[in-house]
Protein backbone atom coordinates (compact mmCIF):
# COMPACT_ATOMS: atom_id res chain seq x y z
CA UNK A 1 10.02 8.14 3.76
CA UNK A 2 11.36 5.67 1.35
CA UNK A 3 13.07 6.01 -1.75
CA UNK A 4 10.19 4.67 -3.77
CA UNK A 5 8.04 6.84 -1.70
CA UNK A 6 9.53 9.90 -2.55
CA UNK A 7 9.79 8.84 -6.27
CA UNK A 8 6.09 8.19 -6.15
CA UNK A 9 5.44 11.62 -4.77
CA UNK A 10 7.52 12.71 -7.21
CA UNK A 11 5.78 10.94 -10.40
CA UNK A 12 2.10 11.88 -8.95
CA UNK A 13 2.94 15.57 -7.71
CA UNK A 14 2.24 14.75 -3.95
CA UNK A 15 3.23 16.41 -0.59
CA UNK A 16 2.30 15.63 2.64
CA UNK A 17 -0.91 17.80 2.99
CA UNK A 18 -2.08 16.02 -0.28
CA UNK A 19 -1.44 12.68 0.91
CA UNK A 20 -2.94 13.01 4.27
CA UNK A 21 -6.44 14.56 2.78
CA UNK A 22 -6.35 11.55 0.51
CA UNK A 23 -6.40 9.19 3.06
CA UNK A 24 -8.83 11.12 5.15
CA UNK A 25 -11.40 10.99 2.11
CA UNK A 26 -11.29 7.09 2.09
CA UNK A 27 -10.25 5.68 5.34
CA UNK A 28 -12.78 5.56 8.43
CA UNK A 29 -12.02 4.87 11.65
CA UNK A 30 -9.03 2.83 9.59
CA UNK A 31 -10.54 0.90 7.27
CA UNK A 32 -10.98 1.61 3.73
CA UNK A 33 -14.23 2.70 3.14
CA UNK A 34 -14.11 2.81 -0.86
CA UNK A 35 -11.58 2.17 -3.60
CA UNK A 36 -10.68 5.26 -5.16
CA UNK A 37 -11.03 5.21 -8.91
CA UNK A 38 -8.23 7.74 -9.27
CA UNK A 39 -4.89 6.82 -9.46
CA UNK A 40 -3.80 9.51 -7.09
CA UNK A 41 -5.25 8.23 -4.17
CA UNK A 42 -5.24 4.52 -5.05
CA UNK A 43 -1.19 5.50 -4.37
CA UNK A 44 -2.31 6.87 -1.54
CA UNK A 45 -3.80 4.27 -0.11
CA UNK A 46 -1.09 1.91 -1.44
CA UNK A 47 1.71 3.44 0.24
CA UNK A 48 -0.53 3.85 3.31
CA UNK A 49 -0.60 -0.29 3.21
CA UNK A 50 2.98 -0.65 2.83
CA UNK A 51 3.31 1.06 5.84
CA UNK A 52 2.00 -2.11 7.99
CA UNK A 53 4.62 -3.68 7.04
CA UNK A 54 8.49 -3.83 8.54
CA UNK A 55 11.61 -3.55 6.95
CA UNK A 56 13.95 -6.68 6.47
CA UNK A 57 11.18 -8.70 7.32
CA UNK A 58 9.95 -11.82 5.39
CA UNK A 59 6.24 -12.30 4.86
CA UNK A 60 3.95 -14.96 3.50
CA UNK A 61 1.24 -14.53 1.50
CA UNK A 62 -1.54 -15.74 4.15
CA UNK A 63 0.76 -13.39 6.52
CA UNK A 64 0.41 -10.21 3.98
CA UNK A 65 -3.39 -10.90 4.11
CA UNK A 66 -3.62 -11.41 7.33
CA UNK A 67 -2.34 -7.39 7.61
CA UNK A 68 -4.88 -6.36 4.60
CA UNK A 69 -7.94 -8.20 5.16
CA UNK A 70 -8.93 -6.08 8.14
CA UNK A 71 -8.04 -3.09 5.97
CA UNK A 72 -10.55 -3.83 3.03
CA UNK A 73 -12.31 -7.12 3.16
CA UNK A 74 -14.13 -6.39 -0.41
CA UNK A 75 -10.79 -6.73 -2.49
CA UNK A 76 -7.70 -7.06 0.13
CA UNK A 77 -6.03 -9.03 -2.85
CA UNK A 78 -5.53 -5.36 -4.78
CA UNK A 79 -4.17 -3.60 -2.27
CA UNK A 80 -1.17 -6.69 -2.26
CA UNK A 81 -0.90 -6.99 -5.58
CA UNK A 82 -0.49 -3.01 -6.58
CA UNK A 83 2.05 -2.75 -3.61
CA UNK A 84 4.09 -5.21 -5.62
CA UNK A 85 3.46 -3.49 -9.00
CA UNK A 86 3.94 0.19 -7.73
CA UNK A 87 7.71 -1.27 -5.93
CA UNK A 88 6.30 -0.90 -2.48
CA UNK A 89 6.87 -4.47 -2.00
CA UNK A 90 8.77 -7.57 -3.45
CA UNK A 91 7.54 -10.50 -4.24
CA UNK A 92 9.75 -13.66 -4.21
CA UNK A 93 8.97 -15.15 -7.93
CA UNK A 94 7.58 -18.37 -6.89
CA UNK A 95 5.34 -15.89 -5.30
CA UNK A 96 5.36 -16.61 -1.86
CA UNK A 97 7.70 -14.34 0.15
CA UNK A 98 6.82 -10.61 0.34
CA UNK A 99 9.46 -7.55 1.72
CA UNK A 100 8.58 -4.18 2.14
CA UNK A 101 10.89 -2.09 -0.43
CA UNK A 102 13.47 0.92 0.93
């Protein structure tokens, strides 16, 4: 787990168990069946996504979407964005370089 993984288990009170039965509730046969309108398992889901991606590894925007898409074709852009504003992932500020966050 990653340090901004275990702080966002920290902020939204999750374990494991919690985590996993979030995930189960909105991912079928791994793709994301519906958005959550909770923020407990949008986090979920988030860190779920930022999982796909490796450490100390450059990636593009078309690249980041290319990983998503498959994931949730209604609103793939979301789950990219809310990686970068939850600390999951960096964004270069010209905006098109992402890293996955330790």
């Amino acid at each position: 787990m990653t340090k901004i993984e275990e702080i966002l288990f920290e902020r939204f009170s999750l374990n494991e168990e919690l985590y996993q039965e979030n995930l189960n509730k909105f991912i079928k046969d791994g793709v994301l069946k519906d958005f959550p309108s909770k923020e407990v398992p949008r986090v979920c889901i988030f860190i779920y996504c930022s999982r796909m991606f490796e450490f100390d590894k450059e990636y593009s925007e078309l690249a980041v979407n290319f990983k998503l898409k498959p994931f949730y074709k209604d609103d793939f852009v979301i789950l990219r964005r809310s990686m970068v504003d939850y600390g999951l992932l960096s964004r270069t500020p010209d905006g098109t370089k992402y890293v996955r966050n330790k």
